[in-house]
C-alpha atoms as a PDB file:
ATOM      1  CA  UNK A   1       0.000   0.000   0.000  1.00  0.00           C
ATOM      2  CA  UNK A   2       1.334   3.029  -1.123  1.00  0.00           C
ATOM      3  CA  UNK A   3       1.416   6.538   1.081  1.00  0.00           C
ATOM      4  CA  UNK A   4      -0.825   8.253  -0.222  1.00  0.00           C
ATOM      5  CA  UNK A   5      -3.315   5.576   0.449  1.00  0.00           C
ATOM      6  CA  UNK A   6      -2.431   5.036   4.108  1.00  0.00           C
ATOM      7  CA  UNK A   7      -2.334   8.943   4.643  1.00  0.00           C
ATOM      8  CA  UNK A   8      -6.388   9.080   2.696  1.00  0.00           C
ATOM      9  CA  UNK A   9      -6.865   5.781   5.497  1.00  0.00           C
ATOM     10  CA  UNK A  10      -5.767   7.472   8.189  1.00  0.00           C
ATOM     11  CA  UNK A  11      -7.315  10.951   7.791  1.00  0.00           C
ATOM     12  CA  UNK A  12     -10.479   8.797   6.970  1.00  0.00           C
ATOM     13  CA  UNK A  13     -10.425   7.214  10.030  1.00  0.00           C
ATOM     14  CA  UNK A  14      -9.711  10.088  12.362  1.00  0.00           C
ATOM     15  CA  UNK A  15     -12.430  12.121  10.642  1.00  0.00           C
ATOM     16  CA  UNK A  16     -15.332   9.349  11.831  1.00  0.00           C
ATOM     17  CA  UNK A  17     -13.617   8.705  14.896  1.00  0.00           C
ATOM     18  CA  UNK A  18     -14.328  12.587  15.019  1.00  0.00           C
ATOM     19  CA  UNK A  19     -18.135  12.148  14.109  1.00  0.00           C
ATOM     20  CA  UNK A  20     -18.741   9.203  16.591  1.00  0.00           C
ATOM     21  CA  UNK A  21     -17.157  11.139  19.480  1.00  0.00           C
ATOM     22  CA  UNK A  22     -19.593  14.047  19.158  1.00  0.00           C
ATOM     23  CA  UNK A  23     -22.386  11.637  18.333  1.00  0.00           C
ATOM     24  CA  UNK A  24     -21.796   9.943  21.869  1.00  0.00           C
ATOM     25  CA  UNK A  25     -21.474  12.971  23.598  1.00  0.00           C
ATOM     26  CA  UNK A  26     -24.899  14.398  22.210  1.00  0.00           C
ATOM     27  CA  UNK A  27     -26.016  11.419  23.167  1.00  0.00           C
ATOM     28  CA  UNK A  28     -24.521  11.065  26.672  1.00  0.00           C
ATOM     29  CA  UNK A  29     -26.143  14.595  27.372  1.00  0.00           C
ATOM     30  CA  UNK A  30     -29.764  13.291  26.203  1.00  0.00           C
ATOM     31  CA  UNK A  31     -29.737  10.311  28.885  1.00  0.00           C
ATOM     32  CA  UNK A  32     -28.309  12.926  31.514  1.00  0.00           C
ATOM     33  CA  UNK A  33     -31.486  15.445  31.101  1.00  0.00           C
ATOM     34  CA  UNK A  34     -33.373  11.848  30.946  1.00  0.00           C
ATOM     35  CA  UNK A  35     -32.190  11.002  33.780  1.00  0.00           C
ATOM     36  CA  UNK A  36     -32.590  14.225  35.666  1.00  0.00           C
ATOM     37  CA  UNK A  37     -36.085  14.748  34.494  1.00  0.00           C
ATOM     38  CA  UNK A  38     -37.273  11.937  36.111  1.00  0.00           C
ATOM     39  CA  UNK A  39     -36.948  14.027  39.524  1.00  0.00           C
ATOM     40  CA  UNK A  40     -37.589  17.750  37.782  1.00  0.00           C
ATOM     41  CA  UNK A  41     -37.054  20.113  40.998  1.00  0.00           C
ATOM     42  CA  UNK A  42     -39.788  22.935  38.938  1.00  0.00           C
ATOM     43  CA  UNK A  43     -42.498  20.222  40.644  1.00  0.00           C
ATOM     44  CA  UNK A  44     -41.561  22.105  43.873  1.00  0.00           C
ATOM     45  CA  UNK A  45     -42.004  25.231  42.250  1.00  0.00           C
ATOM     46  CA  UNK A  46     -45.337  24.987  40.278  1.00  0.00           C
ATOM     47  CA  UNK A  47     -46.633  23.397  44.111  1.00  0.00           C
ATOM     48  CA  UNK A  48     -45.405  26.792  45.423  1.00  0.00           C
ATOM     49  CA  UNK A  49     -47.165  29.003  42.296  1.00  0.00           C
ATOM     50  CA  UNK A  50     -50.695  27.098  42.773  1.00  0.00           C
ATOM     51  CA  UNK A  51     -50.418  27.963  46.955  1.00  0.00           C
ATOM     52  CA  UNK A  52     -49.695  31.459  45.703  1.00  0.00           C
ATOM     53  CA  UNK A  53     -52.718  31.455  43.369  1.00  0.00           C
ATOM     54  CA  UNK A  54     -55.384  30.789  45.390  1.00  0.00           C
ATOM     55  CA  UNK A  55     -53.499  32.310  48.557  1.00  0.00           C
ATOM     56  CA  UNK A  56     -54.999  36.145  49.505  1.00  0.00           C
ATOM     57  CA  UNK A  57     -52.405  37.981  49.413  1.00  0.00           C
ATOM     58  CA  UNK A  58     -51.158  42.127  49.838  1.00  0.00           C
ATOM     59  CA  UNK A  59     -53.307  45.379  50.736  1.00  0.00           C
ATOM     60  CA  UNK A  60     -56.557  44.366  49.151  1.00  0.00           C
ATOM     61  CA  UNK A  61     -55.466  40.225  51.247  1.00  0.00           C
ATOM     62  CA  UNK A  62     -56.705  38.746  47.736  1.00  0.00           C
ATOM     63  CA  UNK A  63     -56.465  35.730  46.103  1.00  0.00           C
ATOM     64  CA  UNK A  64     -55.504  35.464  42.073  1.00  0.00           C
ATOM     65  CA  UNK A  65     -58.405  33.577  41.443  1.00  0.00           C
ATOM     66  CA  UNK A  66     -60.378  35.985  39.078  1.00  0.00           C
ATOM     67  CA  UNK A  67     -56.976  36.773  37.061  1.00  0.00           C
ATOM     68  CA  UNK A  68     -57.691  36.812  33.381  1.00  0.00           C
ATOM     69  CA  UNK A  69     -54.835  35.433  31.626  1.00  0.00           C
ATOM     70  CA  UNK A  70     -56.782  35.177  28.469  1.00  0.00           C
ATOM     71  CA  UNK A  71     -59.358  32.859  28.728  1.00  0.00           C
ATOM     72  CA  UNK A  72     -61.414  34.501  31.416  1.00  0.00           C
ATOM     73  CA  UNK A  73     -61.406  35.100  35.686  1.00  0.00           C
ATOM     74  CA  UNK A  74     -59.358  32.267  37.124  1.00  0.00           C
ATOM     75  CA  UNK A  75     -58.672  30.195  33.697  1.00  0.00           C
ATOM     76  CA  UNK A  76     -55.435  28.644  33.471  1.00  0.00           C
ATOM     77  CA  UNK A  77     -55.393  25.213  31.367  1.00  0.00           C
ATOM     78  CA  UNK A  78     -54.366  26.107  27.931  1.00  0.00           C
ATOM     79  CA  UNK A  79     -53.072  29.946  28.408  1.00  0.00           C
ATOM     80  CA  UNK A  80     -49.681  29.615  28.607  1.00  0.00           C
ATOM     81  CA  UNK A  81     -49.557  28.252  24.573  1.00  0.00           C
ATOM     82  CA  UNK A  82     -51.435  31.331  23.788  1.00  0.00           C
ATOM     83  CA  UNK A  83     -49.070  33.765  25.387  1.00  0.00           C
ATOM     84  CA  UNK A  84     -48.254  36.522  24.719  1.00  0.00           C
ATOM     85  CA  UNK A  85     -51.443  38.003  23.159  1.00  0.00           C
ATOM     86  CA  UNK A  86     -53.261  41.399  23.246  1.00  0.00           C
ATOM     87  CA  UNK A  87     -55.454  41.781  26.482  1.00  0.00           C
ATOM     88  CA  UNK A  88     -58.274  44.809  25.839  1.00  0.00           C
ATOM     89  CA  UNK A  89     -57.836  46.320  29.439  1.00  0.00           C
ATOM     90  CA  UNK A  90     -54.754  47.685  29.536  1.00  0.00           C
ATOM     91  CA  UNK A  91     -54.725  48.018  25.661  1.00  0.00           C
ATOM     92  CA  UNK A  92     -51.270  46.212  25.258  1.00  0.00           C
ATOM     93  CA  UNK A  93     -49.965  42.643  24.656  1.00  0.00           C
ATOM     94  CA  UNK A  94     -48.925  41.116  27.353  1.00  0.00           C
ATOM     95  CA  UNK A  95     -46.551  37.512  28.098  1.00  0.00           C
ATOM     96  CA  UNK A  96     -47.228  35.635  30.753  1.00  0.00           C
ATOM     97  CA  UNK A  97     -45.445  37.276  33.699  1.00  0.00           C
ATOM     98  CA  UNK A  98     -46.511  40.846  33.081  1.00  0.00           C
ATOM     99  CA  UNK A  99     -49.914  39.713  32.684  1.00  0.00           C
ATOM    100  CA  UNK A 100     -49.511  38.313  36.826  1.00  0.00           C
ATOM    101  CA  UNK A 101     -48.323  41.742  37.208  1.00  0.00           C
ATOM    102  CA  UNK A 102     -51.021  43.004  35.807  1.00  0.00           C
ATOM    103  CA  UNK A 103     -53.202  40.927  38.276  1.00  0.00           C
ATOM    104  CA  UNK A 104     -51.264  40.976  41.742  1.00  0.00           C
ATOM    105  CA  UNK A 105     -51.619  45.111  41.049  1.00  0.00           C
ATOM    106  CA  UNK A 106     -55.429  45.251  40.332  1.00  0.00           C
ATOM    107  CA  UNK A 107     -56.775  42.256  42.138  1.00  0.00           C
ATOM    108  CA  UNK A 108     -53.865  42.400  45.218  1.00  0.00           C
ATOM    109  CA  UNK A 109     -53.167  45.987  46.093  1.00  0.00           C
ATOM    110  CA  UNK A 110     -49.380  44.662  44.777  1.00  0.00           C
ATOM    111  CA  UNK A 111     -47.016  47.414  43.589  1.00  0.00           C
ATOM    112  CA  UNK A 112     -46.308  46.007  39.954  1.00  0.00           C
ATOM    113  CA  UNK A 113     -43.668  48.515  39.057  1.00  0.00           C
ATOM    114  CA  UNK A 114     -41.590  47.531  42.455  1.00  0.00           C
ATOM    115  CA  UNK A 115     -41.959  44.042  41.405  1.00  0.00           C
ATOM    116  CA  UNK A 116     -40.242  44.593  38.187  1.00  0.00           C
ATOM    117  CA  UNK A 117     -37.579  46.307  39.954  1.00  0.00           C
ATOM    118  CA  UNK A 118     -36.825  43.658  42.083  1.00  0.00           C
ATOM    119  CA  UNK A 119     -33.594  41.753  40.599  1.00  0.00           C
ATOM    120  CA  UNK A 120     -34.448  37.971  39.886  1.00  0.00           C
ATOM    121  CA  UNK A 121     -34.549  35.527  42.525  1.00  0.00           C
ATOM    122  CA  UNK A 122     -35.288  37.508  45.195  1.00  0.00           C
ATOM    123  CA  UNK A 123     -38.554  38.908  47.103  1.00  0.00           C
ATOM    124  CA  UNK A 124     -42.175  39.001  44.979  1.00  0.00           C
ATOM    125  CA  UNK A 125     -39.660  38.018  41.682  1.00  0.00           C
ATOM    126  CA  UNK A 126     -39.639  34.671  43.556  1.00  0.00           C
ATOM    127  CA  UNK A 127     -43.269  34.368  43.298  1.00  0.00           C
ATOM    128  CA  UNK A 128     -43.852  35.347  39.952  1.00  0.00           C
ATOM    129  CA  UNK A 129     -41.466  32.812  38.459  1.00  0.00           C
ATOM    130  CA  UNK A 130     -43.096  30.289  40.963  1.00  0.00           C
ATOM    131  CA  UNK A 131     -46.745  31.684  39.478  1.00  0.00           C
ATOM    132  CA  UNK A 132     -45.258  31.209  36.009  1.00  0.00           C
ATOM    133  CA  UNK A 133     -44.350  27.581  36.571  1.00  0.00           C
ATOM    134  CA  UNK A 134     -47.509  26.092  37.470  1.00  0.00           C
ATOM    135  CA  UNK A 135     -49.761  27.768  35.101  1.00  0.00           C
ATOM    136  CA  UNK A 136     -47.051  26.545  32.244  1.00  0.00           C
ATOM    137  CA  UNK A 137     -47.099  23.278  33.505  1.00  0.00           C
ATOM    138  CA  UNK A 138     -50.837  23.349  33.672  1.00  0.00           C
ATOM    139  CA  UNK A 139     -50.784  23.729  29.514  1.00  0.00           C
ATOM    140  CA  UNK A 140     -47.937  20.807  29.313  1.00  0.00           C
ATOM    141  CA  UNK A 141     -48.082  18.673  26.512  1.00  0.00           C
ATOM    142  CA  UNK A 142     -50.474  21.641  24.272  1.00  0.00           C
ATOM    143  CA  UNK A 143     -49.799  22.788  21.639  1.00  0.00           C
ATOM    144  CA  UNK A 144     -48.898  26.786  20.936  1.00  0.00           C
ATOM    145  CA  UNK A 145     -51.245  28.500  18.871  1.00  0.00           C
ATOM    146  CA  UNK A 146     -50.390  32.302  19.173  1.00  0.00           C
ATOM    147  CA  UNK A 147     -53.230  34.644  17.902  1.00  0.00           C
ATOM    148  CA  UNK A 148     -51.991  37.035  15.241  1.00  0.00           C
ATOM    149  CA  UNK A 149     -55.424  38.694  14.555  1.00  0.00           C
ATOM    150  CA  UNK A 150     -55.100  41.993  16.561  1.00  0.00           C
ATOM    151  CA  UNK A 151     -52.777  44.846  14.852  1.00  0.00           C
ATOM    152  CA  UNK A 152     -50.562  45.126  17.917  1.00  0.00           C
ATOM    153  CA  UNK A 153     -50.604  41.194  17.624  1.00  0.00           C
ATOM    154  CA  UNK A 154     -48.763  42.161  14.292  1.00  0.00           C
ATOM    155  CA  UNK A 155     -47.161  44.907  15.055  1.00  0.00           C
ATOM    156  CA  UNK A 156     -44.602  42.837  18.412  1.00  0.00           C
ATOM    157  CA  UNK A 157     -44.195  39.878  15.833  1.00  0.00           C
ATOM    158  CA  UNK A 158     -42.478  42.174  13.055  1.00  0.00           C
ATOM    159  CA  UNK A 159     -40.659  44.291  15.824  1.00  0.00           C
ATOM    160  CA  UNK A 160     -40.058  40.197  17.678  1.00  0.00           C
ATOM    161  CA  UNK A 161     -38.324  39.472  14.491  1.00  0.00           C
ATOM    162  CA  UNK A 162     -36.210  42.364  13.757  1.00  0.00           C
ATOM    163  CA  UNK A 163     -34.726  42.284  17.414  1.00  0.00           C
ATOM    164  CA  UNK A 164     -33.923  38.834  17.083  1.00  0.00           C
ATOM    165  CA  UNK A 165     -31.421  39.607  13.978  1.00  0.00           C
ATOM    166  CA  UNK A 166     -30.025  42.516  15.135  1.00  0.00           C
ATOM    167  CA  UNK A 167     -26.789  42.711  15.520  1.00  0.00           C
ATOM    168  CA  UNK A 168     -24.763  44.838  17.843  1.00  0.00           C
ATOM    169  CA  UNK A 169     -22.478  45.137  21.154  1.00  0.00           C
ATOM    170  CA  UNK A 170     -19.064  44.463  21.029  1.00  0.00           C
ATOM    171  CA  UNK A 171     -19.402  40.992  19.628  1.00  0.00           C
ATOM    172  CA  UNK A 172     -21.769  42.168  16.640  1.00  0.00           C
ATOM    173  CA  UNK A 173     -24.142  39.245  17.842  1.00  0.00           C
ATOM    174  CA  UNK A 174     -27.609  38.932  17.432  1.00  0.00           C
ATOM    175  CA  UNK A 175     -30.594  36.201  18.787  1.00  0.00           C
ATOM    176  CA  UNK A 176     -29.742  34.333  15.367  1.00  0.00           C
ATOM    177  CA  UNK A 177     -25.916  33.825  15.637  1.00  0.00           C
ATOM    178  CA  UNK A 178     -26.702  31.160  17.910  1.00  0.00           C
ATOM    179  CA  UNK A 179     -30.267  30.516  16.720  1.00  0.00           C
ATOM    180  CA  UNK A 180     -30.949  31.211  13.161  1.00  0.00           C
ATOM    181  CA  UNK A 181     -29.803  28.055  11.866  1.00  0.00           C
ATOM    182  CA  UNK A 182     -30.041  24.065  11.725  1.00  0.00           C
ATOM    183  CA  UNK A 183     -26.883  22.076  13.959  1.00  0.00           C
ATOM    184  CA  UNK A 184     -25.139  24.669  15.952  1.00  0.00           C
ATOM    185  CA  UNK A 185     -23.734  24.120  18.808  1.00  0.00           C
ATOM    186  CA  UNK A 186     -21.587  25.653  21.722  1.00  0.00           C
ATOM    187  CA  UNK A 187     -19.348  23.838  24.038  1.00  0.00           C
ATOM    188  CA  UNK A 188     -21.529  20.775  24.855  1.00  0.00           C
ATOM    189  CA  UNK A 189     -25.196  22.634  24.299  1.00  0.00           C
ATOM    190  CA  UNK A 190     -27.089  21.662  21.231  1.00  0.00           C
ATOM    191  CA  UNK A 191     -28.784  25.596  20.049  1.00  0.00           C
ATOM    192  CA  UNK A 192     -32.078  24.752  18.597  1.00  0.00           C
ATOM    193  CA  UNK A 193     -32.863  26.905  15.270  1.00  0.00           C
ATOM    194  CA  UNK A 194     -35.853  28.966  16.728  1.00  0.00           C
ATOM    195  CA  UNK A 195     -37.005  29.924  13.288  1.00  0.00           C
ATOM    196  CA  UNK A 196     -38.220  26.955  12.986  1.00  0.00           C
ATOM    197  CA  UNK A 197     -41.652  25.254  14.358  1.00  0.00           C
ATOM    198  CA  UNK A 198     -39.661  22.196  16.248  1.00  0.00           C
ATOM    199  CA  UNK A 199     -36.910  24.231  17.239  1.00  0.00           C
ATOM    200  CA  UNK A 200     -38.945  27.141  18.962  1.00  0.00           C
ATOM    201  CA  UNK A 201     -41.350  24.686  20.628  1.00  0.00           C
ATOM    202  CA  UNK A 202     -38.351  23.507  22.710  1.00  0.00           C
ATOM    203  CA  UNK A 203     -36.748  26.683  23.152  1.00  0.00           C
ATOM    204  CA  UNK A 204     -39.582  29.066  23.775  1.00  0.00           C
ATOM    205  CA  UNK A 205     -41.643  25.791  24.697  1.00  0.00           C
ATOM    206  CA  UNK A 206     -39.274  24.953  27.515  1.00  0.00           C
ATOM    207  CA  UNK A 207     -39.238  28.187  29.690  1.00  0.00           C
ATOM    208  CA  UNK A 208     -40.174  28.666  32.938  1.00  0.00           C
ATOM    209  CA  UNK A 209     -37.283  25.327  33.620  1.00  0.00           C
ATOM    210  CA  UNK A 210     -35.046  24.468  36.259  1.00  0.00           C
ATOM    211  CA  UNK A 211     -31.601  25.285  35.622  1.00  0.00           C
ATOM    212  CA  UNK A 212     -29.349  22.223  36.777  1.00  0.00           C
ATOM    213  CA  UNK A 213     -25.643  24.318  36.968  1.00  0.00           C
ATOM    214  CA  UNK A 214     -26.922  26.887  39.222  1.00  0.00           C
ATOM    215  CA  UNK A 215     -29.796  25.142  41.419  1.00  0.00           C
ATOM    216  CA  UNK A 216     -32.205  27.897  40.271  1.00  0.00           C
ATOM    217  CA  UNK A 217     -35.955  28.258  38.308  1.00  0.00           C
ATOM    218  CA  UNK A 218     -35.606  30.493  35.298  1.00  0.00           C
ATOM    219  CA  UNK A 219     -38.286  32.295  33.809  1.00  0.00           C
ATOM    220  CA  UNK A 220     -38.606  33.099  29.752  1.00  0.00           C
ATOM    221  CA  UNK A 221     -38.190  36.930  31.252  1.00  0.00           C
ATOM    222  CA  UNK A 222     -34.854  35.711  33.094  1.00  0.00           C
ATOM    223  CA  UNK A 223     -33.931  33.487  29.816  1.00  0.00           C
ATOM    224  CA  UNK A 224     -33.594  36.336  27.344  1.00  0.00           C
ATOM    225  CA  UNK A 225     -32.289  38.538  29.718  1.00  0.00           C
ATOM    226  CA  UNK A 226     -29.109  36.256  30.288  1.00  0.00           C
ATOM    227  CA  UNK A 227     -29.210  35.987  26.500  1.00  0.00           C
ATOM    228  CA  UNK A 228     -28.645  39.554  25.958  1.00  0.00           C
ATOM    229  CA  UNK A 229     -25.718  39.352  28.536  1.00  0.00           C
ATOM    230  CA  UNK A 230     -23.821  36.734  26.983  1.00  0.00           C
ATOM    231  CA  UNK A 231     -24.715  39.027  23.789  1.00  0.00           C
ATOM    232  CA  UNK A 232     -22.757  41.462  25.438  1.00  0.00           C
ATOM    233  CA  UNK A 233     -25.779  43.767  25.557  1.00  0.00           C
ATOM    234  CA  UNK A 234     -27.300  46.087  28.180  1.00  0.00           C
ATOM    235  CA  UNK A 235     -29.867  44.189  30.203  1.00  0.00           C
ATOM    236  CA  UNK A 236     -33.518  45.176  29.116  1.00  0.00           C
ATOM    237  CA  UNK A 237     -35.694  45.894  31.798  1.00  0.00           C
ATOM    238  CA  UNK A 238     -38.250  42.928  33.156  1.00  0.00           C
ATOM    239  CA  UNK A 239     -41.496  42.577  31.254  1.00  0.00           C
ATOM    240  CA  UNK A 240     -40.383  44.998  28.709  1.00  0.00           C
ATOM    241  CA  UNK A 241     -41.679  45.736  25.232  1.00  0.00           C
ATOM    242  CA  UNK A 242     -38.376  44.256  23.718  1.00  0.00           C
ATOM    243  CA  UNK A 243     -38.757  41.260  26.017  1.00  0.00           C
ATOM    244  CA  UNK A 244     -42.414  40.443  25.053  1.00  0.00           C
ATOM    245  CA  UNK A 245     -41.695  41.069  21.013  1.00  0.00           C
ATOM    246  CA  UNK A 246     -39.701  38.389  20.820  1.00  0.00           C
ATOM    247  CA  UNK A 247     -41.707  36.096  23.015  1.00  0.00           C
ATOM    248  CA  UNK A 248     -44.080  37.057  20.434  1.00  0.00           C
ATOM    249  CA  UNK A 249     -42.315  35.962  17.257  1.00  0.00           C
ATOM    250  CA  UNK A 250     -41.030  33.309  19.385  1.00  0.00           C
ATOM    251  CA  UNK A 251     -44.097  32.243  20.207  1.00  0.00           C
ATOM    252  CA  UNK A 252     -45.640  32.618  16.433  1.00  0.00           C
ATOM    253  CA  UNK A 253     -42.673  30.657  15.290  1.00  0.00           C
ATOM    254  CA  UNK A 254     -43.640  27.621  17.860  1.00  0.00           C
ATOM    255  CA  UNK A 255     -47.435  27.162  16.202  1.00  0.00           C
ATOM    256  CA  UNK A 256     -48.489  23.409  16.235  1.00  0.00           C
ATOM    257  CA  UNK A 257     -44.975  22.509  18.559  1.00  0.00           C
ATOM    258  CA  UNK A 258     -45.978  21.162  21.919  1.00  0.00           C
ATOM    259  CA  UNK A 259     -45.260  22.686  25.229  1.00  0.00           C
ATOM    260  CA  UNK A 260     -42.697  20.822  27.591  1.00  0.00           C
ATOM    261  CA  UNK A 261     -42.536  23.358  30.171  1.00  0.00           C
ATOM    262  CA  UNK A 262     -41.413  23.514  32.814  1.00  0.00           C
ATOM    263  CA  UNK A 263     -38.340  21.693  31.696  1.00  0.00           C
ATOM    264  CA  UNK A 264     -34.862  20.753  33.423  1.00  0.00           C
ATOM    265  CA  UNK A 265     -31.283  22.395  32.076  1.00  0.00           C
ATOM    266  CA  UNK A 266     -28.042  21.815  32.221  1.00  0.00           C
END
């Protein structure tokens, strides 16, 4: 056998060696999240939301029974796959956790703009990520079906998608370096293309989840927020309009993919 054949062997050889590495790895990381799944610690969390749902609570000592998250006083099977959407009484559309705001304000006596201040993970945060939780896991398994019918509906899915390619900071990133396309990957984390129906049903699908590496329950608001750090961007403020937009187009993007939150990450 002559050299060049052994060299075109060799190289051959190292290249699926290469392939089959990665392959087990993926596949080492599915059976860990398996694994881990089977005791998902966001169980302790959406017990803690429901308490806090029907528990009266602040100056007005009020339940959140007659919230309206879309589907009328106290309904909460089936909103989270229709979130966000445009809600007539405060004229706006609204995701799921400034909709709560919305509620622990006018049904509580709750100070919504404090709330928003309050850094993540700490104080009436806590509770709203808790909140979040079990009325997502009370739509598990649905499938997302985002109304686009109102203008404003419109208007946060255009503005949704032009944040999410727009680049800038001192990396020039955007949402889509890491999202806008089929097999990327960084370090060991598989980034799914949220463009796409599958892939945004478990990104956007998989938020409020329990983040394994730091012992902690992440919201979607916490999600993009830590996005937009590792973006090397300023941190937009909780609930805002930039926030919800994407959740929007996120959202739209997701239409007929299932809803596994809350999940369990890395």
């Amino acid at each position: 056998m002559n050299k060049t054949k052994i060299t075109v062997l060799l190289l051959s050889g190292l290249a699926c060696g290469t392939v089959l590495a990665q392959k087990t790895v993926s596949q080492g990381i599915e059976e860990y999240r398996a694994m881990l799944a089977d005791g998902n610690p966001s169980e302790l969390f959406e017990a803690k939301g429901e308490d806090l749902w029907k528990q009266k609570r602040g100056p007005k000592n009020a339940s959140l029974e007659q919230c309206d998250l879309g589907k009328g006083a106290g309904q909460v099977k089936g909103v989270f796959v229709e979130l966000p959407r445009y809600f007539a009484d405060t004229a706006k559309v609204q995701d799921l956790e400034s909709r709560l705001l919305t509620c622990m304000e006018s049904l509580q006596g709750l100070n919504a703009a404090e709330i928003a201040k309050t850094p993540f993970g700490k104080g009436e945060q806590n509770n709203v990520t808790a909140l979040a939780t079990w009325i997502a896991g009370e739509s598990r398994g649905m499938k997302f079906n985002l109304s686009q019918e109102h203008v404003q509906e419109k208007t946060m899915y255009e503005v949704g998608k032009r944040l999410f390619y727009a680049r800038g900071g001192t990396h020039d990133f955007s949402c889509s370096s890491c999202h806008g396309e089929d097999n990327k990957r960084i370090r060991l984390q598989d980034l799914p293309n949220l463009t796409k129906t599958a892939g945004a049903s478990a990104g956007f699908g998989a938020w409020p989840a329990y983040r394994v590496s730091n012992g902690q329950m992440w919201s979607m608001q916490l999600r993009i927020n830590d996005c937009y750090r590792q973006q090397r961007f300023p941190y937009p403020l909780f609930v805002s309009d930039a926030t919800i937009a994407l959740g929007v187009y996120l959202g739209v993007n997701a239409k007929g993919g299932e809803s596994i939150a809350p999940a369990i990450k890395r």
